[in-house]
PDB file of N, CA and C in Angstrom:
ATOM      1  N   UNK A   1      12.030 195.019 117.318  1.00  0.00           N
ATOM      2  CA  UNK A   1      13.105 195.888 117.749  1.00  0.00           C
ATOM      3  C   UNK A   1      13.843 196.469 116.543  1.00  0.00           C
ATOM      4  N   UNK A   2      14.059 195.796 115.683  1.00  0.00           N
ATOM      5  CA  UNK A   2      14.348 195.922 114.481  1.00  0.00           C
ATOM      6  C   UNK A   2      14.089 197.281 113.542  1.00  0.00           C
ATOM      7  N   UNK A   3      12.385 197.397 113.769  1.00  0.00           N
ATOM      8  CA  UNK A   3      11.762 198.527 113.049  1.00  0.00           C
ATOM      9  C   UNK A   3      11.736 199.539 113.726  1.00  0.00           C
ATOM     10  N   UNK A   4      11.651 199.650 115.311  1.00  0.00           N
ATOM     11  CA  UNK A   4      11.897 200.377 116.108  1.00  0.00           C
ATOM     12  C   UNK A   4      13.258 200.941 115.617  1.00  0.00           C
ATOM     13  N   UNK A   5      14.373 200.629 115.891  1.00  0.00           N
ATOM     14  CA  UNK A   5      16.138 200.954 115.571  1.00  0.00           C
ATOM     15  C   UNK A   5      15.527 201.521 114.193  1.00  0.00           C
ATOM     16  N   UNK A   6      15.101 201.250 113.099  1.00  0.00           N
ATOM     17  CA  UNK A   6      15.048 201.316 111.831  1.00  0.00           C
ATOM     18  C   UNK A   6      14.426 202.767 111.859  1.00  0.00           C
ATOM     19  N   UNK A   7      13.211 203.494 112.457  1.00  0.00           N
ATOM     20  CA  UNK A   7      12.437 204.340 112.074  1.00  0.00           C
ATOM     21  C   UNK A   7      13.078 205.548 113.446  1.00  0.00           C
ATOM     22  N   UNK A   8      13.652 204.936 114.332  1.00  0.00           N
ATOM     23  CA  UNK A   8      14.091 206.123 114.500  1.00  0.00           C
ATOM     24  C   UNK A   8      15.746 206.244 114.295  1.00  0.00           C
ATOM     25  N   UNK A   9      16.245 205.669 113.343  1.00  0.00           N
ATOM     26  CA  UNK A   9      17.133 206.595 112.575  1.00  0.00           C
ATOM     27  C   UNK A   9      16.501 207.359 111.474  1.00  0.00           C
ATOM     28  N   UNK A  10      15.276 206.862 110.967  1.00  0.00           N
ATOM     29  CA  UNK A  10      14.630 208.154 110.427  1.00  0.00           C
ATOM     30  C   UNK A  10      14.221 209.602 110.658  1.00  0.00           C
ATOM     31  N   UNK A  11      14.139 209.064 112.236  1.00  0.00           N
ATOM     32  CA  UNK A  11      13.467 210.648 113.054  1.00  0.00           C
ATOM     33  C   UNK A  11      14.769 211.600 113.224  1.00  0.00           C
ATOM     34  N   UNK A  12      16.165 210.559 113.165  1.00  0.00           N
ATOM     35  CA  UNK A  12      17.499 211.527 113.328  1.00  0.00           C
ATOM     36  C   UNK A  12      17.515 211.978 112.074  1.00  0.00           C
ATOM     37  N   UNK A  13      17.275 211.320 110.858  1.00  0.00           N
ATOM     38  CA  UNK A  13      17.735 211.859 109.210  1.00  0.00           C
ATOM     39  C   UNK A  13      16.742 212.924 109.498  1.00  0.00           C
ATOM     40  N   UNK A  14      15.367 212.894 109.697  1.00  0.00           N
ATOM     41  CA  UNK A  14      14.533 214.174 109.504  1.00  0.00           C
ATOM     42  C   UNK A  14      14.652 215.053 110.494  1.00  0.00           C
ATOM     43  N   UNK A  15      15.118 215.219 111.856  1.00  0.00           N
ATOM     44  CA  UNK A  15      15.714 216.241 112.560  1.00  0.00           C
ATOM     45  C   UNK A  15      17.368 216.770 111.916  1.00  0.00           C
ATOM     46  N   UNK A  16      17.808 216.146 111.615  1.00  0.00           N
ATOM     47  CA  UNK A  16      19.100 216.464 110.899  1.00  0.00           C
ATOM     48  C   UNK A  16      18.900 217.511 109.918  1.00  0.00           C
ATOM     49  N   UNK A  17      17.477 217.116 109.116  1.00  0.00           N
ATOM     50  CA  UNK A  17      16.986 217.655 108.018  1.00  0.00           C
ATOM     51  C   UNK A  17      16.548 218.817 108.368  1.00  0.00           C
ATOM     52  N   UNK A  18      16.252 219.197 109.301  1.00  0.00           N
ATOM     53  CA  UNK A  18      15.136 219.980 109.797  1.00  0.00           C
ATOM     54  C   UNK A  18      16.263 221.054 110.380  1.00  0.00           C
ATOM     55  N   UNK A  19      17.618 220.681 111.075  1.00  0.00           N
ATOM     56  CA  UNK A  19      18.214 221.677 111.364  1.00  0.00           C
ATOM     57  C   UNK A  19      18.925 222.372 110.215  1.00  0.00           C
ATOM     58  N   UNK A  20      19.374 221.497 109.296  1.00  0.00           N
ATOM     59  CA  UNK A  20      19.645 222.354 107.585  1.00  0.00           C
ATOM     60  C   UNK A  20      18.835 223.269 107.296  1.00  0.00           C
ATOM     61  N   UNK A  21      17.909 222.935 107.549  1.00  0.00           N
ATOM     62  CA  UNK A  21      16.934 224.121 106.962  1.00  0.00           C
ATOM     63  C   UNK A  21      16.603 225.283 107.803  1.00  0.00           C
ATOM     64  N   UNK A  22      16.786 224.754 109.600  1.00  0.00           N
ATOM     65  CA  UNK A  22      16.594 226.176 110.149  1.00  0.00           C
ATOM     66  C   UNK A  22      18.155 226.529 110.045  1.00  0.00           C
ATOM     67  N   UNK A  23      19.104 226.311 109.881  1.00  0.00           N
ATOM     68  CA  UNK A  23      20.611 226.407 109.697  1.00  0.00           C
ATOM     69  C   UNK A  23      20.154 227.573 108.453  1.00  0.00           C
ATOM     70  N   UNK A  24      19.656 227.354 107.213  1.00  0.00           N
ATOM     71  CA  UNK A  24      19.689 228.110 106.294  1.00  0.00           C
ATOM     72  C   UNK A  24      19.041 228.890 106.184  1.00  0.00           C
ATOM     73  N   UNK A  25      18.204 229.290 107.036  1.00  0.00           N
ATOM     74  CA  UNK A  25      17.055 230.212 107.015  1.00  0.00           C
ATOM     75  C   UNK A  25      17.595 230.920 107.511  1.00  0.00           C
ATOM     76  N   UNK A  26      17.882 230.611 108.419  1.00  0.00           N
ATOM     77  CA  UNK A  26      18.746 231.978 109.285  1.00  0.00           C
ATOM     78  C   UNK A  26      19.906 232.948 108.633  1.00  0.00           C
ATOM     79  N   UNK A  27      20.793 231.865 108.175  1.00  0.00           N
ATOM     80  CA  UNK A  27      21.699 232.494 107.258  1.00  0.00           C
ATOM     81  C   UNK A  27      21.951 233.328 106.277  1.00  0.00           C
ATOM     82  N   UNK A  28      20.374 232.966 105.716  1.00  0.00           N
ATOM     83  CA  UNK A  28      20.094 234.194 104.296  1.00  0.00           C
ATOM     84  C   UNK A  28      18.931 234.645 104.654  1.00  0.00           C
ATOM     85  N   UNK A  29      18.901 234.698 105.658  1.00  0.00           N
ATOM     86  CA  UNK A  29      16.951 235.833 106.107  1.00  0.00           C
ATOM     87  C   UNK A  29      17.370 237.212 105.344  1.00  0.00           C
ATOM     88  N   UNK A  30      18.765 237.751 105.334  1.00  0.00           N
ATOM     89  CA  UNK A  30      18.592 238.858 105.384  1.00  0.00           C
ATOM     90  C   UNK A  30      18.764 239.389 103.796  1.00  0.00           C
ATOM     91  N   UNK A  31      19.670 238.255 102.923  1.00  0.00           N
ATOM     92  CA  UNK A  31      19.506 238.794 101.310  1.00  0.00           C
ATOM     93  C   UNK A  31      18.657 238.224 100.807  1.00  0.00           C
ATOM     94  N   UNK A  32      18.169 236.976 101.236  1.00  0.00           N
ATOM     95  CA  UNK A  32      17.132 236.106 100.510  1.00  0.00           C
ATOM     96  C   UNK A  32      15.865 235.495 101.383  1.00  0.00           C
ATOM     97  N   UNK A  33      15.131 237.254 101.817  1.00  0.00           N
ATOM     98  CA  UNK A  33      14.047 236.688 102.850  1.00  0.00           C
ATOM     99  C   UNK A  33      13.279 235.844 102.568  1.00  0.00           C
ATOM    100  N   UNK A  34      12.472 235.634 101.294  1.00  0.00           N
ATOM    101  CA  UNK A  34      11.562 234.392 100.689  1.00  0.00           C
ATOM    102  C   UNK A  34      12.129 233.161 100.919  1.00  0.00           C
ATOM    103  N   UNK A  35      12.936 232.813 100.364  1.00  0.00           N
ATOM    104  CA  UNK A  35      14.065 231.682 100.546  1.00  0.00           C
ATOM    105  C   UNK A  35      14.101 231.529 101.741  1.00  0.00           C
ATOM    106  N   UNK A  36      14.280 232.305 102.995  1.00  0.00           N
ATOM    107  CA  UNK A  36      14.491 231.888 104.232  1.00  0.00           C
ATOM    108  C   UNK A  36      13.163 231.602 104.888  1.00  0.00           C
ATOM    109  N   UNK A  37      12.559 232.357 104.229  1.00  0.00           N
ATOM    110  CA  UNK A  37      10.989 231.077 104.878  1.00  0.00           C
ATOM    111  C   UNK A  37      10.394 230.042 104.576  1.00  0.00           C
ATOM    112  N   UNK A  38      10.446 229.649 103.624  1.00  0.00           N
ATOM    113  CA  UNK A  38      10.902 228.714 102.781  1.00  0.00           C
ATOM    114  C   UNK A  38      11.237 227.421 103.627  1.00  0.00           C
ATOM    115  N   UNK A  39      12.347 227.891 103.849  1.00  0.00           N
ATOM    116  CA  UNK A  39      13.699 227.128 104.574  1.00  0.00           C
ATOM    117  C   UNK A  39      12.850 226.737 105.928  1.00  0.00           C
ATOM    118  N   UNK A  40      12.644 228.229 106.776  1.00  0.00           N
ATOM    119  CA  UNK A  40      11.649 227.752 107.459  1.00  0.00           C
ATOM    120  C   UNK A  40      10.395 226.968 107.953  1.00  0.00           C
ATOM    121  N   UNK A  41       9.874 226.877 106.724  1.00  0.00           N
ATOM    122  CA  UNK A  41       8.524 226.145 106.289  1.00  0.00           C
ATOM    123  C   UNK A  41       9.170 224.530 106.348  1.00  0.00           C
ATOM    124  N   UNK A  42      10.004 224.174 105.572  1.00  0.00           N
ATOM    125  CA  UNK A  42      10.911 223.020 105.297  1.00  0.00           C
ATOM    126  C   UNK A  42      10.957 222.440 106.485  1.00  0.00           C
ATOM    127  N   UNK A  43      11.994 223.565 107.540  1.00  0.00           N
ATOM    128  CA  UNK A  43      12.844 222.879 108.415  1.00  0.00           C
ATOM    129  C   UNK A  43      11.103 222.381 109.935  1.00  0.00           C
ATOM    130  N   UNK A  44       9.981 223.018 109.690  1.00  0.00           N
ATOM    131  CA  UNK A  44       9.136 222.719 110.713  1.00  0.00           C
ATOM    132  C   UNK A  44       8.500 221.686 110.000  1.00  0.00           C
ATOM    133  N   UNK A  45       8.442 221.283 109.063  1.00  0.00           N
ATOM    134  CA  UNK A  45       7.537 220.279 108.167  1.00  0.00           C
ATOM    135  C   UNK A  45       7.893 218.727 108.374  1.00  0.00           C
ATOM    136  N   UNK A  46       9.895 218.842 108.690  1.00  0.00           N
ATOM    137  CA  UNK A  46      10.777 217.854 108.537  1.00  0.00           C
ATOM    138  C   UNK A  46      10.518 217.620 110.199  1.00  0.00           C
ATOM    139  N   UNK A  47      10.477 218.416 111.252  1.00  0.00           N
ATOM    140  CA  UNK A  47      10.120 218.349 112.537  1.00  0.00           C
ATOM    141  C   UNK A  47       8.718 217.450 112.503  1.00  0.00           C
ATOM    142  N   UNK A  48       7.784 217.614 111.993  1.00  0.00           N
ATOM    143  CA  UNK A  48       6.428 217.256 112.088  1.00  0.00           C
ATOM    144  C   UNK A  48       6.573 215.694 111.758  1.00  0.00           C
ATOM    145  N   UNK A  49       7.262 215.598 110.517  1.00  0.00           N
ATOM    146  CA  UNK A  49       7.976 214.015 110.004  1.00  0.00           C
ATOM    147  C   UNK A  49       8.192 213.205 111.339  1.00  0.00           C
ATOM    148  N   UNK A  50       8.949 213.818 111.953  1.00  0.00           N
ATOM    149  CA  UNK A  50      10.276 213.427 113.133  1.00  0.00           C
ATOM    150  C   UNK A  50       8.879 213.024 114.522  1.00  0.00           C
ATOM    151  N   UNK A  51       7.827 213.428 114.505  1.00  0.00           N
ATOM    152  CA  UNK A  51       6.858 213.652 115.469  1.00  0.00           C
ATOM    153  C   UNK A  51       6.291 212.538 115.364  1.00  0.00           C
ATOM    154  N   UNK A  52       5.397 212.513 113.776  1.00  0.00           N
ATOM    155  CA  UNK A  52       4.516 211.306 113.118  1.00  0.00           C
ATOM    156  C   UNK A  52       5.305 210.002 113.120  1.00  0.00           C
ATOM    157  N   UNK A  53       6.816 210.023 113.009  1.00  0.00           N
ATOM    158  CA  UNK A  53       7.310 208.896 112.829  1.00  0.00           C
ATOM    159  C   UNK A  53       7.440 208.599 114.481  1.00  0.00           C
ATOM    160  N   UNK A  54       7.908 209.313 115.106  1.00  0.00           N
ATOM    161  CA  UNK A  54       8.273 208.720 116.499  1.00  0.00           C
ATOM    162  C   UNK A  54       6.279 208.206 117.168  1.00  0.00           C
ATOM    163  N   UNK A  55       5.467 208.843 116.808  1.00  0.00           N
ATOM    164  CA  UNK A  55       4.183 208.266 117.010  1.00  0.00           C
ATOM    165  C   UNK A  55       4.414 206.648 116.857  1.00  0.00           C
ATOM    166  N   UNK A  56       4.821 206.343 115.544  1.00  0.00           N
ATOM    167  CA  UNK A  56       4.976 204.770 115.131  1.00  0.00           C
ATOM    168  C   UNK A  56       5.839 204.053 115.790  1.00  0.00           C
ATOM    169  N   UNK A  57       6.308 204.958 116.454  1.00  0.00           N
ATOM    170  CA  UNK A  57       7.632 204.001 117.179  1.00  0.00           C
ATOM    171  C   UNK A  57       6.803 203.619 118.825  1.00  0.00           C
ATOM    172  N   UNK A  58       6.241 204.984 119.189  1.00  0.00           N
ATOM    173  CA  UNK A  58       5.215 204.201 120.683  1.00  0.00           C
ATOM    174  C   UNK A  58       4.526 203.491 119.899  1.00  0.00           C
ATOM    175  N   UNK A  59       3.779 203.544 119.188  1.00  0.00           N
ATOM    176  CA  UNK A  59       2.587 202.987 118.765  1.00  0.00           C
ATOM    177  C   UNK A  59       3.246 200.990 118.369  1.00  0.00           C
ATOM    178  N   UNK A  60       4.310 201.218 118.089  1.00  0.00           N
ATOM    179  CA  UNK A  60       5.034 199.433 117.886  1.00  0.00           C
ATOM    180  C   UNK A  60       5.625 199.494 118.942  1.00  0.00           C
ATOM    181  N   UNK A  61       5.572 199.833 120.352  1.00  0.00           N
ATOM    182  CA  UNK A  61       6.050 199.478 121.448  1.00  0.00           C
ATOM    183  C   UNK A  61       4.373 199.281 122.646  1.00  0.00           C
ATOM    184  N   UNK A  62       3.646 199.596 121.746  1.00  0.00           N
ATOM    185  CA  UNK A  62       2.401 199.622 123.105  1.00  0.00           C
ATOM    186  C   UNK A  62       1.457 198.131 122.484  1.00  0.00           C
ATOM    187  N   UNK A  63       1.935 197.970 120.387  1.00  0.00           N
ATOM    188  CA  UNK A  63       1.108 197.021 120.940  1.00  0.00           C
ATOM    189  C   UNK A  63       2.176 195.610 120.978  1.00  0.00           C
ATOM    190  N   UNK A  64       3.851 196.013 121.361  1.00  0.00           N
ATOM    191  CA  UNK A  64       4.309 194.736 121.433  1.00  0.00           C
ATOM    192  C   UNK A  64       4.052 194.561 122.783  1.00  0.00           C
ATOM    193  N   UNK A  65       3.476 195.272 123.878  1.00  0.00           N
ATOM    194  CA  UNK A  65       3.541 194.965 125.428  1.00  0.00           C
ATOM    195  C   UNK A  65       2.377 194.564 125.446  1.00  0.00           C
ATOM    196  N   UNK A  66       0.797 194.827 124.455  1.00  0.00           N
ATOM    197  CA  UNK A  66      -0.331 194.477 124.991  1.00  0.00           C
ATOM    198  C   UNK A  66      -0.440 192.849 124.306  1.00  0.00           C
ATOM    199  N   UNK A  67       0.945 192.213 123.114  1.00  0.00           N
ATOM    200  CA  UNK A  67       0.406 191.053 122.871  1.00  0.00           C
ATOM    201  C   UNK A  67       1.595 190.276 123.621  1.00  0.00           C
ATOM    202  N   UNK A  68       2.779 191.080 124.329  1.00  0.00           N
ATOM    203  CA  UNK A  68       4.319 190.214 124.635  1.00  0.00           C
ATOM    204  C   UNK A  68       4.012 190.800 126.379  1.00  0.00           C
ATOM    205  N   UNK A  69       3.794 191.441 126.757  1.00  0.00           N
ATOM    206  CA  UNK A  69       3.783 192.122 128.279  1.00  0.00           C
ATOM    207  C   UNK A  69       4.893 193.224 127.785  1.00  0.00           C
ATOM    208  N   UNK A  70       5.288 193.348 129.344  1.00  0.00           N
ATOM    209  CA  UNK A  70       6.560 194.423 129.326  1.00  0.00           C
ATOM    210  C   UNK A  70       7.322 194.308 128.088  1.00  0.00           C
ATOM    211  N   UNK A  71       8.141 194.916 127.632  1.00  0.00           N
ATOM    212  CA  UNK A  71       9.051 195.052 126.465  1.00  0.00           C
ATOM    213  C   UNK A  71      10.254 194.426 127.023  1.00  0.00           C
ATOM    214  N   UNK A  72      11.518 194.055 126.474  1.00  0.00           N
ATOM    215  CA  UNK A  72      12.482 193.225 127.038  1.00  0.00           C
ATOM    216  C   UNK A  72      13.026 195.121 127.448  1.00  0.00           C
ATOM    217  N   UNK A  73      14.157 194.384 128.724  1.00  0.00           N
ATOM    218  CA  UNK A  73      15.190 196.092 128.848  1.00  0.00           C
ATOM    219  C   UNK A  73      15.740 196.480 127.941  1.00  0.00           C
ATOM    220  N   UNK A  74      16.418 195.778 127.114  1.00  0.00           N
ATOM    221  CA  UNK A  74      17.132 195.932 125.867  1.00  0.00           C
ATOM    222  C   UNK A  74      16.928 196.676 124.845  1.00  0.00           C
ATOM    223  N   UNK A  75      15.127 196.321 124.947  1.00  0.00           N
ATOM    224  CA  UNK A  75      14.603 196.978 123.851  1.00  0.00           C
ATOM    225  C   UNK A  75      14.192 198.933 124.366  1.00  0.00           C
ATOM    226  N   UNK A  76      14.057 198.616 125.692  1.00  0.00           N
ATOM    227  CA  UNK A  76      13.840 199.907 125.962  1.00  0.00           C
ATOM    228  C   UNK A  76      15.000 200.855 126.111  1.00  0.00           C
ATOM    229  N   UNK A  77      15.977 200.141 126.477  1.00  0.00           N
ATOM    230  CA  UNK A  77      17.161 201.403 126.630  1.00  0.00           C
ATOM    231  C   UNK A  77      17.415 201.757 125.574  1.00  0.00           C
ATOM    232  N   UNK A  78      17.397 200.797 124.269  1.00  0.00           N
ATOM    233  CA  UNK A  78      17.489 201.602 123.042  1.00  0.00           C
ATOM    234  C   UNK A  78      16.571 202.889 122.602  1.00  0.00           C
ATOM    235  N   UNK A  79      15.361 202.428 122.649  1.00  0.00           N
ATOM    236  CA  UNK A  79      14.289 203.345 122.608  1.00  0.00           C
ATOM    237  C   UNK A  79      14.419 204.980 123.405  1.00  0.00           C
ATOM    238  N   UNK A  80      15.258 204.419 124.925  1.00  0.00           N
ATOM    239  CA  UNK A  80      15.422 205.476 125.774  1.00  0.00           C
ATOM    240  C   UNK A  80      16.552 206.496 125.217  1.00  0.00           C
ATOM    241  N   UNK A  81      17.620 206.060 124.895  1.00  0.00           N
ATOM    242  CA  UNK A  81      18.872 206.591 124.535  1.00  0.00           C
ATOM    243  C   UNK A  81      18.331 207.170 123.251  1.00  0.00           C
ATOM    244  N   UNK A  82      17.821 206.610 122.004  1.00  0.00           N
ATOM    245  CA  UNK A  82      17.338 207.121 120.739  1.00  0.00           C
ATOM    246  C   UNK A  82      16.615 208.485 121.121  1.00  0.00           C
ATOM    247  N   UNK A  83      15.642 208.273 122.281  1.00  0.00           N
ATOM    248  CA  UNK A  83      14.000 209.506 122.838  1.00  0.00           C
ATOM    249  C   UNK A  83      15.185 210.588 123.014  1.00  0.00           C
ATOM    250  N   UNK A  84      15.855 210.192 123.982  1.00  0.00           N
ATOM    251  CA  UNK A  84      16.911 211.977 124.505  1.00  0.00           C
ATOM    252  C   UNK A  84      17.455 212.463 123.887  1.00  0.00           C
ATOM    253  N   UNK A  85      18.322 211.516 122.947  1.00  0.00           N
ATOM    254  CA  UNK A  85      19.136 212.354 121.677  1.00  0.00           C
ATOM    255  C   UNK A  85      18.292 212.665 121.153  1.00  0.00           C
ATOM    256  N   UNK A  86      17.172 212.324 120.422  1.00  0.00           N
ATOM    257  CA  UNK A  86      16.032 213.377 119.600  1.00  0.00           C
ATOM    258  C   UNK A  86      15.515 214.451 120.168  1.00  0.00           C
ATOM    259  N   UNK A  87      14.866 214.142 121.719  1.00  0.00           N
ATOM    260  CA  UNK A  87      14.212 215.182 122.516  1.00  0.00           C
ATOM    261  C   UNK A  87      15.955 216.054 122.178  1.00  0.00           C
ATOM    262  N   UNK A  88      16.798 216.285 122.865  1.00  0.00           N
ATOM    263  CA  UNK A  88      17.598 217.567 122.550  1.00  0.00           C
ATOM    264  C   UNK A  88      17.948 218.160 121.348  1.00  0.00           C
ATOM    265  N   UNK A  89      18.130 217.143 119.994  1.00  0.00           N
ATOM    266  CA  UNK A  89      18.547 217.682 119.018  1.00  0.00           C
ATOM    267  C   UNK A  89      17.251 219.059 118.414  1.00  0.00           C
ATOM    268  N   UNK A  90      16.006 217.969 119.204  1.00  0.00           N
ATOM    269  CA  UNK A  90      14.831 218.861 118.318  1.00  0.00           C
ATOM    270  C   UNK A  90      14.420 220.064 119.068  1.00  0.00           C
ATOM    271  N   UNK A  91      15.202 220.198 120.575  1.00  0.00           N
ATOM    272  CA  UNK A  91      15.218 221.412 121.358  1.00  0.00           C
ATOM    273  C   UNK A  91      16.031 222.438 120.399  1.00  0.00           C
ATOM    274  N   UNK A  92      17.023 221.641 119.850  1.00  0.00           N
ATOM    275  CA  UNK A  92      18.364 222.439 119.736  1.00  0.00           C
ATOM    276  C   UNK A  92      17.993 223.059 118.427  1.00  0.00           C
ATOM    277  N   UNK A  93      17.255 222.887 117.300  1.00  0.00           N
ATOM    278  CA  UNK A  93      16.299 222.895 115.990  1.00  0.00           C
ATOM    279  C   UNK A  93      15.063 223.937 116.070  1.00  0.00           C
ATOM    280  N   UNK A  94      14.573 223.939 117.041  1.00  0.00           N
ATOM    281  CA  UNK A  94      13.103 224.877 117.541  1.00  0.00           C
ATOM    282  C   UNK A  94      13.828 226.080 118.121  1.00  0.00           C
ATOM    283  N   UNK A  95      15.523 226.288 118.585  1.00  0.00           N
ATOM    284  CA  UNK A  95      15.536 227.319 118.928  1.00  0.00           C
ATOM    285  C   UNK A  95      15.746 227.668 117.842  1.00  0.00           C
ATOM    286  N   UNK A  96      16.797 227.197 116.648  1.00  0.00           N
ATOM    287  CA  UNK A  96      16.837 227.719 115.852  1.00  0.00           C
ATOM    288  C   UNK A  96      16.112 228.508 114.904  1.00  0.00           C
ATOM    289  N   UNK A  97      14.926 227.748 114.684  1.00  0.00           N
ATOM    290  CA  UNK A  97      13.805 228.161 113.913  1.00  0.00           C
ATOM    291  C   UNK A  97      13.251 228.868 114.762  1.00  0.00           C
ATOM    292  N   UNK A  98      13.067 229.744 116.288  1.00  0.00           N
ATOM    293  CA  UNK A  98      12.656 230.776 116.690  1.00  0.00           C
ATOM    294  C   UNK A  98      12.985 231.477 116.150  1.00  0.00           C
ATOM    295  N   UNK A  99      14.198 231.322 115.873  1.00  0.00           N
ATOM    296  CA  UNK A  99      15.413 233.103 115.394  1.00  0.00           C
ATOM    297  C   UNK A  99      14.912 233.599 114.390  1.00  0.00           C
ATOM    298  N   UNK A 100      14.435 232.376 113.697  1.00  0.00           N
ATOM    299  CA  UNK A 100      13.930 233.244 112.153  1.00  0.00           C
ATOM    300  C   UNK A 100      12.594 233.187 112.285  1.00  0.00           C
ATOM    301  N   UNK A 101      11.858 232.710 112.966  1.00  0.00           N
ATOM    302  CA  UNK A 101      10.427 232.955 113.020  1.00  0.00           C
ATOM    303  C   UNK A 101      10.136 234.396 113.309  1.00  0.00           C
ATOM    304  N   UNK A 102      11.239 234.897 114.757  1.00  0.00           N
ATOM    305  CA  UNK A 102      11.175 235.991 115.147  1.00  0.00           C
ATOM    306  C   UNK A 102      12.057 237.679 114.203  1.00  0.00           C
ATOM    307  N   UNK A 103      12.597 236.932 113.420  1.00  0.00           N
ATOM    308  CA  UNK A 103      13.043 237.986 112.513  1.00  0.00           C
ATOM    309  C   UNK A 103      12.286 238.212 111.453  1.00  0.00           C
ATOM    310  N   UNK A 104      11.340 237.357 110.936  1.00  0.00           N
ATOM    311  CA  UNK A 104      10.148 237.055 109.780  1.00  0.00           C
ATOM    312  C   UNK A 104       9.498 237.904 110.086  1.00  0.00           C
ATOM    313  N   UNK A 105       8.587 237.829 111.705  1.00  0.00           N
ATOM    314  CA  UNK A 105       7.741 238.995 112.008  1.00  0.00           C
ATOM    315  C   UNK A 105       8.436 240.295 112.113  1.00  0.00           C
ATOM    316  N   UNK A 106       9.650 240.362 112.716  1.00  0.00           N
ATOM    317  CA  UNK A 106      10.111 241.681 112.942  1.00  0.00           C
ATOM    318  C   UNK A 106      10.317 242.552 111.280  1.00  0.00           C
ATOM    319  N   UNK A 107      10.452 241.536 110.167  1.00  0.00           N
ATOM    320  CA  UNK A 107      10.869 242.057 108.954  1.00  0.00           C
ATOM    321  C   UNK A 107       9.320 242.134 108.616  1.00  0.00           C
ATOM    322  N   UNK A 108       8.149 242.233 108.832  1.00  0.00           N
ATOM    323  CA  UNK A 108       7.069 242.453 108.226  1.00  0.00           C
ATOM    324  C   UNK A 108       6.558 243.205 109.053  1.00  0.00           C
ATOM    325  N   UNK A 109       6.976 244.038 109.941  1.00  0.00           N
ATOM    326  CA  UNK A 109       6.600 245.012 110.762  1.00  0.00           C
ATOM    327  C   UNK A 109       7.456 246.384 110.290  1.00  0.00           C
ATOM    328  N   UNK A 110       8.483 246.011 109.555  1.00  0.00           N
ATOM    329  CA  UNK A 110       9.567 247.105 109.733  1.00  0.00           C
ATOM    330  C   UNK A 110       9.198 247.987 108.420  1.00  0.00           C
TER     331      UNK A 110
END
């Protein structure tokens, strides 16, 4: 339970991370377009982190049930409460990084 709690406060540091960077991309798309893709590149890379690590987190919950059974509740409501705050923050991160995905193409069309 321990490493579980442990790795996904990692997945919050690298979604955290990940909205800085679509935070900044956006901000300077328009004097510092390189830089803002960049930023972009960053802020989906730090998402991908946030993906691979939460993999490790089912992956130490499937094989504590195939050598312990069920998981205690305890351990899952943590797990549960940790999943939603990530599932929204990383909703809230992907829109961001639309904005500039979609201004990237619109600025290489124009």
């Amino acid at each position: 339970m321990k490493m579980i709690k442990l790795i996904s406060e990692y997945i919050d540091e690298e979604i955290g991370d990940a909205r800085k960077y679509a935070s900044k991309a956006l901000e300077c798309k328009e004097e510092y377009p390189e830089t803002s893709k960049l930023f972009y590149t960053l802020s989906t890379e730090e998402l991908d982190h946030a993906t691979r690590l939460h993999k490790a987190v089912v992956n130490l919950i499937e094989v504590y049930r195939s050598e312990n059974g069920d998981p205690p509740k305890e351990m899952m409501f943590v797990y549960d409460y940790w999943h939603k705050k990530q599932i929204d923050n990383t909703a809230q991160v992907k829109i961001i990084a639309r904005s500039e995905e979609r201004f990237s193409r619109n600025a290489e069309t124009d």
